[in-house]
N, C-alpha and C. Protein backbone atom coordinates (compact mmCIF):
# COMPACT_ATOMS: atom_id res chain seq x y z
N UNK A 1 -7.40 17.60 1.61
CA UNK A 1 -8.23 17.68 0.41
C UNK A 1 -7.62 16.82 -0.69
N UNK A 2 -8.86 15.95 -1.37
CA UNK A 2 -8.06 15.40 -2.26
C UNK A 2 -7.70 16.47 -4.19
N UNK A 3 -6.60 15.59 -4.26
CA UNK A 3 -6.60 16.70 -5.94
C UNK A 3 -5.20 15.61 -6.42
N UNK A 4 -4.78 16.32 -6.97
CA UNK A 4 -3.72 15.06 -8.07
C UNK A 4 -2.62 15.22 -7.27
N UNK A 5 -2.96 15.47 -5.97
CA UNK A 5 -1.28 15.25 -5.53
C UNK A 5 -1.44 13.95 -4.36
N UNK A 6 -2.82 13.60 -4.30
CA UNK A 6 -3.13 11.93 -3.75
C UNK A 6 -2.96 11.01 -4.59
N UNK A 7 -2.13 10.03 -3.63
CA UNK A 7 -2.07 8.77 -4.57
C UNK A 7 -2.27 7.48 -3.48
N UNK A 8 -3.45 6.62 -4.12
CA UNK A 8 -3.73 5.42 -3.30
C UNK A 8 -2.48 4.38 -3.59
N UNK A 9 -1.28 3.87 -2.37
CA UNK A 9 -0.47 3.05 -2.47
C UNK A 9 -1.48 1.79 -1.85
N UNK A 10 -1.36 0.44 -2.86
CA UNK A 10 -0.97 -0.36 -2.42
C UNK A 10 -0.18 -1.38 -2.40
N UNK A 11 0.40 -1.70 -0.72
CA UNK A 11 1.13 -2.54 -0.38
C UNK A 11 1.27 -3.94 -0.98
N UNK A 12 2.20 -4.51 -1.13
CA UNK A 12 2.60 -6.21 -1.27
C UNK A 12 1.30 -6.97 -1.62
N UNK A 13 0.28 -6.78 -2.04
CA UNK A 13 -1.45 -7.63 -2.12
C UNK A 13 -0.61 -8.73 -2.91
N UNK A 14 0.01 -9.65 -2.82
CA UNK A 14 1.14 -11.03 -3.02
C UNK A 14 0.28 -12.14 -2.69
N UNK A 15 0.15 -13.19 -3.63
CA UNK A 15 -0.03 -14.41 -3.20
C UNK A 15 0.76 -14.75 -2.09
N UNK A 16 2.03 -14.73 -1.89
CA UNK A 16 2.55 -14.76 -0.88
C UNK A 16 2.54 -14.52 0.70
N UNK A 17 1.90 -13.60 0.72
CA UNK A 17 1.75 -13.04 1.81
C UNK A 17 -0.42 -13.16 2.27
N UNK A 18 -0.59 -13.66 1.19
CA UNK A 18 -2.08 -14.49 1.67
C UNK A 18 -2.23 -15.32 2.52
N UNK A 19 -2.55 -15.35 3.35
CA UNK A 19 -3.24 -16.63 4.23
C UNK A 19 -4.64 -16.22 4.90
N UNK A 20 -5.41 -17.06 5.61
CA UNK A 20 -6.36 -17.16 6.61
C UNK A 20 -6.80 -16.02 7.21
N UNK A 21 -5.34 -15.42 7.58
CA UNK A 21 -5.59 -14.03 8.12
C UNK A 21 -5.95 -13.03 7.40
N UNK A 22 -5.19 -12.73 6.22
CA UNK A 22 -5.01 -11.24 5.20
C UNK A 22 -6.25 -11.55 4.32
N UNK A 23 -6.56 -12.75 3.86
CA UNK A 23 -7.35 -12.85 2.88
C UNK A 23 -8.56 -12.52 2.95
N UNK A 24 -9.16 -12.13 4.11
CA UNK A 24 -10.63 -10.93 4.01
C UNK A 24 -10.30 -9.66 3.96
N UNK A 25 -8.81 -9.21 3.58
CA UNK A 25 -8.56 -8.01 3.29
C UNK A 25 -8.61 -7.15 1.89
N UNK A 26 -8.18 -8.61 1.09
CA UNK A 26 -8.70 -8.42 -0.40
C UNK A 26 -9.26 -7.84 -0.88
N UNK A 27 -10.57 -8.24 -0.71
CA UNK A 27 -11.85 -7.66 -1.46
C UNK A 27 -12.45 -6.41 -1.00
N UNK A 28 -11.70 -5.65 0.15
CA UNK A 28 -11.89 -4.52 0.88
C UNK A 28 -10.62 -3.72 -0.35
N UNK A 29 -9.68 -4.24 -0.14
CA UNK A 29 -8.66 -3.47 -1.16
C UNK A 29 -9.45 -3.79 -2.31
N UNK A 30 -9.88 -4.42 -3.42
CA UNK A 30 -10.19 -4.66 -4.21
C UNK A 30 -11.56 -3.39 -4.41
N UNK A 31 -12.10 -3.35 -3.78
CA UNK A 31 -13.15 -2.52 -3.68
C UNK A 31 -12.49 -1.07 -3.66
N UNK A 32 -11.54 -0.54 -2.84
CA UNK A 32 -11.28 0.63 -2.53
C UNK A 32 -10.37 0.94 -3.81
N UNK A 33 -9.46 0.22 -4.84
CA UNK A 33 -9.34 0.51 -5.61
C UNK A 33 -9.88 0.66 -7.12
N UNK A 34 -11.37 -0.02 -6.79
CA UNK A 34 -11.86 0.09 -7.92
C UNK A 34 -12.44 1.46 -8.35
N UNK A 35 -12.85 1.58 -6.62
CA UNK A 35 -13.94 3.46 -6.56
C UNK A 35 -12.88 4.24 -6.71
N UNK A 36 -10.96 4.53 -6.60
CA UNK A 36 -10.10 5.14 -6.31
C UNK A 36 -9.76 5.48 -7.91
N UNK A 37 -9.93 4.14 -8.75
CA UNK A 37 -9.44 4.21 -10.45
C UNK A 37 -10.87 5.13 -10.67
N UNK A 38 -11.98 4.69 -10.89
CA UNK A 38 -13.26 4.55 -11.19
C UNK A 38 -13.49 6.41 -10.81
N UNK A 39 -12.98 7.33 -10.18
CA UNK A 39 -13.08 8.51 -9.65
C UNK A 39 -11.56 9.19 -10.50
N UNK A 40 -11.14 8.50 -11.15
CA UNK A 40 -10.00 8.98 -12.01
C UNK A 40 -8.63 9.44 -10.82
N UNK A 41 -8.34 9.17 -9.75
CA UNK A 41 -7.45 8.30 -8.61
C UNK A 41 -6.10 7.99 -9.13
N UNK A 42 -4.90 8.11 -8.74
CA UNK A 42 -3.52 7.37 -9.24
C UNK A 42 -3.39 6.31 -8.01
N UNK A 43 -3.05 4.91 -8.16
CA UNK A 43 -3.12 4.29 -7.56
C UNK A 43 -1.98 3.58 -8.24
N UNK A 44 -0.94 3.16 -7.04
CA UNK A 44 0.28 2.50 -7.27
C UNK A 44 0.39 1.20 -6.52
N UNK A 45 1.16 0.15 -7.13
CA UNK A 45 0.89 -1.25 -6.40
C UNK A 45 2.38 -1.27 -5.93
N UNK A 46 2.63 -2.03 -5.19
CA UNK A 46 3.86 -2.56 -4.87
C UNK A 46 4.53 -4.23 -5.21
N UNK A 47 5.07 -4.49 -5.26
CA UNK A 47 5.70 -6.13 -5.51
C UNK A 47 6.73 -6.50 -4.40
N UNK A 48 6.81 -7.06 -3.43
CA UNK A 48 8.25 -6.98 -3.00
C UNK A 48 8.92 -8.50 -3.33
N UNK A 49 10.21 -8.71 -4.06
CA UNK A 49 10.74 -9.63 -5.01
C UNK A 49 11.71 -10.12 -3.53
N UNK A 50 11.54 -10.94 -3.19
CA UNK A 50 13.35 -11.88 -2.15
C UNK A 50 14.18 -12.31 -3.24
N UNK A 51 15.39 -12.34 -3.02
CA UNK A 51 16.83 -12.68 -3.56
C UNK A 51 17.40 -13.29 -2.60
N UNK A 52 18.07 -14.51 -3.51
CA UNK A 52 19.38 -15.37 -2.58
C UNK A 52 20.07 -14.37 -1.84
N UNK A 53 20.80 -14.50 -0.74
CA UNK A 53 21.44 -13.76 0.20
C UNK A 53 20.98 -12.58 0.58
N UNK A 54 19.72 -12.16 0.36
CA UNK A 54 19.17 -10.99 1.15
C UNK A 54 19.25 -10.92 2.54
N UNK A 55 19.04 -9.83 3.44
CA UNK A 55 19.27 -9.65 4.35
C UNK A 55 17.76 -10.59 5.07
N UNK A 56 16.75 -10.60 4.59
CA UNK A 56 15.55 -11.54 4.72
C UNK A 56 15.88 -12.95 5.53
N UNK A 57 16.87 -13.09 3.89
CA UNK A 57 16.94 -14.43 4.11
C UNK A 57 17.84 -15.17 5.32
N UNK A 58 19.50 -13.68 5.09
CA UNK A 58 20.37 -13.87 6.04
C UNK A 58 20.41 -14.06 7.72
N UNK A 59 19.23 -12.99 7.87
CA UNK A 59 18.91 -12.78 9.43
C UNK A 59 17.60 -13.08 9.86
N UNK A 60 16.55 -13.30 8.84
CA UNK A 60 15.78 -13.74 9.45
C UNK A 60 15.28 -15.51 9.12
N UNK A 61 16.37 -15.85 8.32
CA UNK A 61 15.81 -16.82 7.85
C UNK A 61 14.37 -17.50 7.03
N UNK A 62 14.63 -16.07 6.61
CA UNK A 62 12.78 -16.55 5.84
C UNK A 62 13.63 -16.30 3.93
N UNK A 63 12.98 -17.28 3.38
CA UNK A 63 12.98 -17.29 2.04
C UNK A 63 11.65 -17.27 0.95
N UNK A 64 11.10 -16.61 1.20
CA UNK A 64 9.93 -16.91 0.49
C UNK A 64 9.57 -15.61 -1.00
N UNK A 65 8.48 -15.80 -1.31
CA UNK A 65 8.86 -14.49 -2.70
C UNK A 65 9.90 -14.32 -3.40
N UNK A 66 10.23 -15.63 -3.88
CA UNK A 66 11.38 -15.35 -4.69
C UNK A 66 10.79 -15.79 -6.18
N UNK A 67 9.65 -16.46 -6.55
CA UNK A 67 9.42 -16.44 -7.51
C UNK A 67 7.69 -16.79 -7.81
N UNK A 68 7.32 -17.02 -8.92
CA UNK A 68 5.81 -17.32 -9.48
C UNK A 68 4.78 -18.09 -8.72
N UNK A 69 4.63 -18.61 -8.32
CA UNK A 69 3.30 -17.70 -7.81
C UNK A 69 3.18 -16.57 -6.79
N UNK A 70 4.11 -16.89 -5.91
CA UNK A 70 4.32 -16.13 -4.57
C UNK A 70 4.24 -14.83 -5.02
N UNK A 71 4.98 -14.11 -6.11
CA UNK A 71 5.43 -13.01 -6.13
C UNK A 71 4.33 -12.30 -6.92
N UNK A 72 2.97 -12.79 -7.32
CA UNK A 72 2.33 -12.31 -8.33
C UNK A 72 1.07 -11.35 -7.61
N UNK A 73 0.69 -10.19 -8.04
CA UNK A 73 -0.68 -9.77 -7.38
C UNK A 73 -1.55 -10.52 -7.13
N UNK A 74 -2.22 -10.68 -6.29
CA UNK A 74 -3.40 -11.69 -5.92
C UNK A 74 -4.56 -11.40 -7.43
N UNK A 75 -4.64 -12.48 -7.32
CA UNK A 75 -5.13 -12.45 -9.30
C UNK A 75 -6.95 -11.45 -8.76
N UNK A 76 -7.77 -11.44 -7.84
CA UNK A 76 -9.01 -10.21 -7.55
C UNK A 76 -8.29 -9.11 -7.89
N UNK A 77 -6.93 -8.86 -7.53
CA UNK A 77 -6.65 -7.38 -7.89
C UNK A 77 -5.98 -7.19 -8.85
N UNK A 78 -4.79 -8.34 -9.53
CA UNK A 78 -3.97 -8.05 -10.50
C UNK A 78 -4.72 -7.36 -11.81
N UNK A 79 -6.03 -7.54 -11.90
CA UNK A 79 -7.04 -6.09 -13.26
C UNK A 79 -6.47 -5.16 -12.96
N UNK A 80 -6.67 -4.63 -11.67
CA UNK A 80 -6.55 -3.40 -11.18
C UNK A 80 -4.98 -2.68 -11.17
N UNK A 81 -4.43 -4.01 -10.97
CA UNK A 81 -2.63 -3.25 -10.91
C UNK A 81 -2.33 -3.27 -12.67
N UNK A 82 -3.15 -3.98 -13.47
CA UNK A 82 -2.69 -3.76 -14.92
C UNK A 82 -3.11 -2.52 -15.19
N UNK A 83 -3.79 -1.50 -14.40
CA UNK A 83 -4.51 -0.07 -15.43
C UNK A 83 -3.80 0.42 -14.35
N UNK A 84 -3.41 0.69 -12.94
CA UNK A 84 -2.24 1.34 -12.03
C UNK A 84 -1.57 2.47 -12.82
N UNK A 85 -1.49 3.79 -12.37
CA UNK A 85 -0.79 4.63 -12.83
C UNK A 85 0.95 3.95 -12.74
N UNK A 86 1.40 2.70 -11.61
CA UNK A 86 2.87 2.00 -11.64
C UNK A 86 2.64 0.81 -10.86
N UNK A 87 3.54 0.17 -10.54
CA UNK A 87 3.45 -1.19 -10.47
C UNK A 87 5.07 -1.15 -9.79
N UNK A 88 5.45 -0.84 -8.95
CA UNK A 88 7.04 -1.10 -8.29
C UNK A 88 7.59 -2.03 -7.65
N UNK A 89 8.20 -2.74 -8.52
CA UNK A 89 8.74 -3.67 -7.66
C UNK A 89 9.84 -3.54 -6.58
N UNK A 90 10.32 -3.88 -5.42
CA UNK A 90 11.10 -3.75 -4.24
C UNK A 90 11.85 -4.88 -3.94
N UNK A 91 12.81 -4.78 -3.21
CA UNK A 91 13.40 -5.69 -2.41
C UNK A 91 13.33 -5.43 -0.89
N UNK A 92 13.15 -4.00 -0.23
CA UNK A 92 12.63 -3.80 0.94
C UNK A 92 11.49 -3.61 1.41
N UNK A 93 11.17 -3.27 2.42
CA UNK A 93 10.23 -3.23 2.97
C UNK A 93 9.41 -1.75 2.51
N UNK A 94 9.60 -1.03 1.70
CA UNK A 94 9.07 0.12 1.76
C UNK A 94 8.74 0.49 0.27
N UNK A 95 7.92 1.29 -0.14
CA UNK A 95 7.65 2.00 -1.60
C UNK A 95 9.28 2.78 -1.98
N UNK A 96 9.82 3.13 -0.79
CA UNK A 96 10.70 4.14 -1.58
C UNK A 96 12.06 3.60 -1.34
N UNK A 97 12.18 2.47 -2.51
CA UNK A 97 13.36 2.18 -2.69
C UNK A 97 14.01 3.48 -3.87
N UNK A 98 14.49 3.75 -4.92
CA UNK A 98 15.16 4.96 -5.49
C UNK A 98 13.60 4.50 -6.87
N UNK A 99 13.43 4.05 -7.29
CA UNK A 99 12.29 3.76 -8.29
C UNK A 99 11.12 4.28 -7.59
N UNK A 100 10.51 3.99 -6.13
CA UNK A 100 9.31 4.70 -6.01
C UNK A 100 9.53 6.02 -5.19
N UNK A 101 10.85 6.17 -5.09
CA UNK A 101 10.92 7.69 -4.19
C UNK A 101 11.05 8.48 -5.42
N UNK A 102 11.85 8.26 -6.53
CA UNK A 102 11.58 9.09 -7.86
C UNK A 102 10.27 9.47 -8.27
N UNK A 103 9.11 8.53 -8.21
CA UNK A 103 7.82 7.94 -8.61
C UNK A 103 7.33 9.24 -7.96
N UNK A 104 7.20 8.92 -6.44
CA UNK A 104 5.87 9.90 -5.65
C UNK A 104 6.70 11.18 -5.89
N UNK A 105 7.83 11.69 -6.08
CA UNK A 105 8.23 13.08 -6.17
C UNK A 105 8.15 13.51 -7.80
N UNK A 106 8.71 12.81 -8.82
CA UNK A 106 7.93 13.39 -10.56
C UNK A 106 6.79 13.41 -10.44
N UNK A 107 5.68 13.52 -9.96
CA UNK A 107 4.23 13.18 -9.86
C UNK A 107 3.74 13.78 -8.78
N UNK A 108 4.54 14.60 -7.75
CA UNK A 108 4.38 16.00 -7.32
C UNK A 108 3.16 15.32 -5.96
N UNK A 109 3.04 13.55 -5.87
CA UNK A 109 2.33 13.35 -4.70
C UNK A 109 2.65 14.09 -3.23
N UNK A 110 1.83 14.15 -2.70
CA UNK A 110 2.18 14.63 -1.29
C UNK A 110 1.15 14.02 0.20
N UNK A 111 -0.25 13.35 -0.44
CA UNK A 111 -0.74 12.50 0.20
C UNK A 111 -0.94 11.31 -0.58
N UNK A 112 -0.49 10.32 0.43
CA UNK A 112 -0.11 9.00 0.40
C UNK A 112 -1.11 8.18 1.26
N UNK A 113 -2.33 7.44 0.44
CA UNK A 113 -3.10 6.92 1.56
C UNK A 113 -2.54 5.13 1.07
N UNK A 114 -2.38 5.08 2.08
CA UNK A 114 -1.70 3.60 1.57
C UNK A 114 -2.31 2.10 2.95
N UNK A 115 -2.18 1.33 2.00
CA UNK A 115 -3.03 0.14 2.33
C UNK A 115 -2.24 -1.44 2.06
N UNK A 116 -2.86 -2.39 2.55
CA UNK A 116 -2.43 -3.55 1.85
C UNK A 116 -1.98 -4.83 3.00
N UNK A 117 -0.48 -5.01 2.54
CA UNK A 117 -0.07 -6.32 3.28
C UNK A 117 1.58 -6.63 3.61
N UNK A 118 1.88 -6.65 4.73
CA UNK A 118 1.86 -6.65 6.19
C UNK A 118 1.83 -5.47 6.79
N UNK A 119 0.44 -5.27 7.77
CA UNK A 119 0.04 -3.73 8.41
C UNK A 119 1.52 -3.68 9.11
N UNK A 120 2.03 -4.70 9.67
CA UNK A 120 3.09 -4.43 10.43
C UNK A 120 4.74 -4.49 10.28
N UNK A 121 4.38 -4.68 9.02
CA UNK A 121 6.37 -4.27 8.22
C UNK A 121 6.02 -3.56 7.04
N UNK A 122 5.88 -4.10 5.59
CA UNK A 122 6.07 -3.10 4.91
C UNK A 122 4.94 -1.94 4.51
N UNK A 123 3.78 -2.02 4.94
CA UNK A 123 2.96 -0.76 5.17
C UNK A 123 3.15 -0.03 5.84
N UNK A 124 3.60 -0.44 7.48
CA UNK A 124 4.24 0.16 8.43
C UNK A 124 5.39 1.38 8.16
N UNK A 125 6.34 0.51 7.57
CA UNK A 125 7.39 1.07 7.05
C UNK A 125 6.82 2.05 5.73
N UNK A 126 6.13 1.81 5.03
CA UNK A 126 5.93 3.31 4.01
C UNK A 126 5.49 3.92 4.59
N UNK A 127 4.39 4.06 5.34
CA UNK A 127 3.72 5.47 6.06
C UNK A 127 5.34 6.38 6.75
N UNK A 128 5.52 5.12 7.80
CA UNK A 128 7.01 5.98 8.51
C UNK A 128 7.83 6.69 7.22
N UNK A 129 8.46 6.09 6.28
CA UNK A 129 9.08 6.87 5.34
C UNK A 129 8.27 7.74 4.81
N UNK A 130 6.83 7.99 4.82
CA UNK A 130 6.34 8.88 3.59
C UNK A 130 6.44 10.31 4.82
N UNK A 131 6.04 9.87 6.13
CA UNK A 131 5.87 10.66 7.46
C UNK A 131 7.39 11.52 7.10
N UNK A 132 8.61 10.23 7.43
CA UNK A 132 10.20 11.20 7.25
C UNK A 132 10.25 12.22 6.19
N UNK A 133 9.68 11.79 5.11
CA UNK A 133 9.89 12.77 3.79
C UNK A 133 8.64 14.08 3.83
N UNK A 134 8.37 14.28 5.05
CA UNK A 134 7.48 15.26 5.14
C UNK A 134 6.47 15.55 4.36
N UNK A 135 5.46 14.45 3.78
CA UNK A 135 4.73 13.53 2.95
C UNK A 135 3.76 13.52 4.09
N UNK A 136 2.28 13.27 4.02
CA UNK A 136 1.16 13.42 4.23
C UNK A 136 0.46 11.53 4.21
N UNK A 137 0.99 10.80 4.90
CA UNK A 137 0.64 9.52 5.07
C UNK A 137 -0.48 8.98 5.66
N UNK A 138 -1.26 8.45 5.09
CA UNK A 138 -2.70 7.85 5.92
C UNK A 138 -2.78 6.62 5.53
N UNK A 139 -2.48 5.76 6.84
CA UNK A 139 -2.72 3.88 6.96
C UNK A 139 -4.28 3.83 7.17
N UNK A 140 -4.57 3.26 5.78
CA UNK A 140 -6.24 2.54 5.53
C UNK A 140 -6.00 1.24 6.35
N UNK A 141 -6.81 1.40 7.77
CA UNK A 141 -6.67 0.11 8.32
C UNK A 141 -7.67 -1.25 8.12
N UNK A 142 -8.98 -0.58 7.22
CA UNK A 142 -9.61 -1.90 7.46
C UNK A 142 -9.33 -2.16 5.92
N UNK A 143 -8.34 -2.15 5.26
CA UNK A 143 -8.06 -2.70 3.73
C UNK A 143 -6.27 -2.92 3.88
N UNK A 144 -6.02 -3.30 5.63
CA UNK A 144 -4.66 -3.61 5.44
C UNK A 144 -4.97 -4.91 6.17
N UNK A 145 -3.88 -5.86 6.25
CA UNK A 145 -3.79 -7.05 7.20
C UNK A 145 -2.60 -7.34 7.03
N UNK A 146 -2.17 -8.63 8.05
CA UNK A 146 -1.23 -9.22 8.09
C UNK A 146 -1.34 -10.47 8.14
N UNK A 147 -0.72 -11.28 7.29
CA UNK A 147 -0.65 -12.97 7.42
C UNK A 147 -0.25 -13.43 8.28
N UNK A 148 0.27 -13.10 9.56
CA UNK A 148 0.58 -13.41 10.68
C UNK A 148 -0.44 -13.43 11.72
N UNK A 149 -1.54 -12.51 11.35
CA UNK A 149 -2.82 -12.49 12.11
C UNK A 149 -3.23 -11.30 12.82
N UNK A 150 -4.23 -10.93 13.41
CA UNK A 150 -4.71 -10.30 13.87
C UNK A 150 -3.82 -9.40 15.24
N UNK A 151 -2.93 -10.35 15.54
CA UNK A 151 -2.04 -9.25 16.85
C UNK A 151 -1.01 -8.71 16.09
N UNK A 152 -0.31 -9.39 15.42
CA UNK A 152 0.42 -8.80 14.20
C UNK A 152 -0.21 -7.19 13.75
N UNK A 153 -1.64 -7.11 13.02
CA UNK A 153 -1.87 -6.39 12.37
C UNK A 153 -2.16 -5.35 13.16
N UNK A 154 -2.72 -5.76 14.59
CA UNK A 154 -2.50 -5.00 15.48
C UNK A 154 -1.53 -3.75 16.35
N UNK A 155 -0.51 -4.44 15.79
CA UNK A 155 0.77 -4.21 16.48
C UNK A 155 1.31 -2.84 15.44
N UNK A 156 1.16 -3.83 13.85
CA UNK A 156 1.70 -2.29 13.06
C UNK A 156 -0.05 -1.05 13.22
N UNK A 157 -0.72 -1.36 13.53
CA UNK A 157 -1.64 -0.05 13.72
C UNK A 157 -1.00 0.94 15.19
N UNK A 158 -1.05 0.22 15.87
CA UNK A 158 -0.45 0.72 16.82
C UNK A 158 0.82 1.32 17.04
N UNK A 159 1.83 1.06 16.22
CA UNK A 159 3.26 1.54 16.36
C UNK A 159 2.35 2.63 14.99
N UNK A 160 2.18 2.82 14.39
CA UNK A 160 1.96 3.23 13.01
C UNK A 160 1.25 4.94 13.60
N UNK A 161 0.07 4.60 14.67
CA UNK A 161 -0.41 5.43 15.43
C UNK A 161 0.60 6.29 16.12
N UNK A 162 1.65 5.80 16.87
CA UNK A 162 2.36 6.92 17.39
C UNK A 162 3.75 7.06 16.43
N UNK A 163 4.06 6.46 15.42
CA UNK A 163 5.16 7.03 14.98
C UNK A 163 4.24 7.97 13.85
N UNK A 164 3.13 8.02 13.43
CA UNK A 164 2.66 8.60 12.32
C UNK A 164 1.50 10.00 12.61
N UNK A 165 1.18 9.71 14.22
CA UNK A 165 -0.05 10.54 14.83
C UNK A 165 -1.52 9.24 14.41
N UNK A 166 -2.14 9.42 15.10
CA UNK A 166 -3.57 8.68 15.89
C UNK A 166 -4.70 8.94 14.53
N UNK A 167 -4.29 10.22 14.12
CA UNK A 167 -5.65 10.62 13.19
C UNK A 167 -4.85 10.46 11.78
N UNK A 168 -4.08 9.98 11.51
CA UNK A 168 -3.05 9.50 10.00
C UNK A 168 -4.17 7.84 10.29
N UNK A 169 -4.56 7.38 11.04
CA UNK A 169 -4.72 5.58 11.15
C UNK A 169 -6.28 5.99 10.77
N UNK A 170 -6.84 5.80 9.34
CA UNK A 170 -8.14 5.82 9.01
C UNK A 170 -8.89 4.52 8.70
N UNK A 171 -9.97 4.84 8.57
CA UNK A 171 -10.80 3.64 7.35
C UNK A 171 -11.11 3.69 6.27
N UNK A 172 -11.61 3.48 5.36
CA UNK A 172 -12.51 3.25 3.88
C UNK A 172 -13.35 4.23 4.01
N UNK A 173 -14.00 4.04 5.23
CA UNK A 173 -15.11 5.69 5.59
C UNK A 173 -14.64 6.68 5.59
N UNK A 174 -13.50 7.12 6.03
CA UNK A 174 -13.11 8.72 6.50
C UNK A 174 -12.25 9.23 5.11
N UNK A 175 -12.38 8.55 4.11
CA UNK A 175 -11.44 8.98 2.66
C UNK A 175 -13.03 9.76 2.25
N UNK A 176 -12.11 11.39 1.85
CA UNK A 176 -13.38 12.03 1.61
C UNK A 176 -13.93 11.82 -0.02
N UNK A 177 -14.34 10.84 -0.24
CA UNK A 177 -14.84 10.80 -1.55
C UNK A 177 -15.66 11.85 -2.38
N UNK A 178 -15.99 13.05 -2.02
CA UNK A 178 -16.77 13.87 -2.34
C UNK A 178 -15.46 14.47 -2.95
N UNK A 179 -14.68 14.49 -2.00
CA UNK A 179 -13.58 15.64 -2.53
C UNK A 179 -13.31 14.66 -4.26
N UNK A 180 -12.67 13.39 -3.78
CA UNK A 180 -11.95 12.84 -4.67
C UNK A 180 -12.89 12.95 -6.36
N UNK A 181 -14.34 12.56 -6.20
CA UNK A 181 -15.12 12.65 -7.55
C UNK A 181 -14.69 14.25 -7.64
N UNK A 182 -14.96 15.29 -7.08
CA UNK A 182 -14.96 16.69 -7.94
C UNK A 182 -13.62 16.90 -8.45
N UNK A 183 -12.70 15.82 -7.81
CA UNK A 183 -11.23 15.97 -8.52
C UNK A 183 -11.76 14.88 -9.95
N UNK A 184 -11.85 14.45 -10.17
CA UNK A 184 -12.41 13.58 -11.05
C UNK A 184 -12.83 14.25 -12.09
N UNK A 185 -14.21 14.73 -12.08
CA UNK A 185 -15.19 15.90 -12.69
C UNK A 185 -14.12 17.16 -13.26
N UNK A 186 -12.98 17.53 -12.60
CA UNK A 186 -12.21 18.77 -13.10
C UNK A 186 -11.40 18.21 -13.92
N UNK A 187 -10.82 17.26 -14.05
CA UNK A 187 -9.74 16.88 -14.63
C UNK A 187 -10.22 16.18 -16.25
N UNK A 188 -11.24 15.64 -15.74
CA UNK A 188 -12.21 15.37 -17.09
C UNK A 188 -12.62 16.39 -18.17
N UNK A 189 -13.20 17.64 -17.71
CA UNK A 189 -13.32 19.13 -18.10
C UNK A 189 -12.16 19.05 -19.28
């Protein structure tokens, strides 16, 4: 049931992490957070920032997101991350570095429907952490992607499915919006 202890995460939505692949994922996120604010919704964005000598850079050899443009919300959604109940920036792969694990616990969240970009690392990785913290995690799959492509995005639904359970892996459809407006309607009262 939804009530103020849901909060719509989204993932990395980064110029960076845009390409060919992710970029019809946008306007699906873009949409799902507009009805999520628009229903009076807490909705949190993520940033993830690279640094010289990160472990990124060290072992996997990737350097990228280290600065302007790369690192900025994809400007369809950055409206939406300016009215965001938070905006967290990271260096790992996950919401709960010590800034957003403080975040979802002062704020008494306990379902976490979370969305965005890469289905198969750092979305991946928050559901699994929100799952460890005995947290109530649901991967929105048709408002996640991966810039790597379609087997990629594949791959984190699928690991995401058995490390998280089969019925945690939803769509845009199965978020009960009925619930979420009468949370809306009470809180307005």
């Amino acid at each position: 049931m939804f009530d103020n202890t849901a909060v719509l995460v989204v993932i990395d939505a980064q110029n960076g992490f845009i390409s060919d692949h992710s970029a019809p994922a946008i306007p699906v996120i873009a949409s799902l957070v507009d009805r999520w604010q628009s229903a009076g919704g807490d909705v949190v964005f993520t940033r993830y920032l690279n640094y010289a000598g990160s472990p990124y850079e060290r072992l996997m050899r990737w350097s990228k997101l280290k600065n302007s443009p790369e690192i900025d919300i994809a400007p369809t959604l950055a409206p939406f991350a300016n009215k965001a109940t938070a905006v967290v920036d990271k260096t790992i792969y996950s919401l709960f570095n010590e800034e957003g694990d403080a975040l979802v616990q002062q704020r008494g969240w306990t379902d976490l429907y979370v969305c965005g970009l890469d289905t198969e690392s750092c979305v991946l990785k928050t559901v699994v952490d929100a799952f460890e913290r005995d947290l109530t995690p649901r991967l929105i799959s048709d408002a996640s992607a991966s810039h790597a492509g379609q087997q990629a995005h594949d791959a984190g639904i699928l690991v995401a499915s058995r490390f998280i359970g089969s019925d945690q892996v939803i769509t845009t459809s199965d978020i009960p919006w009925s619930a979420l407006t009468s949370m809306s309607s009470t809180t307005q009262s």
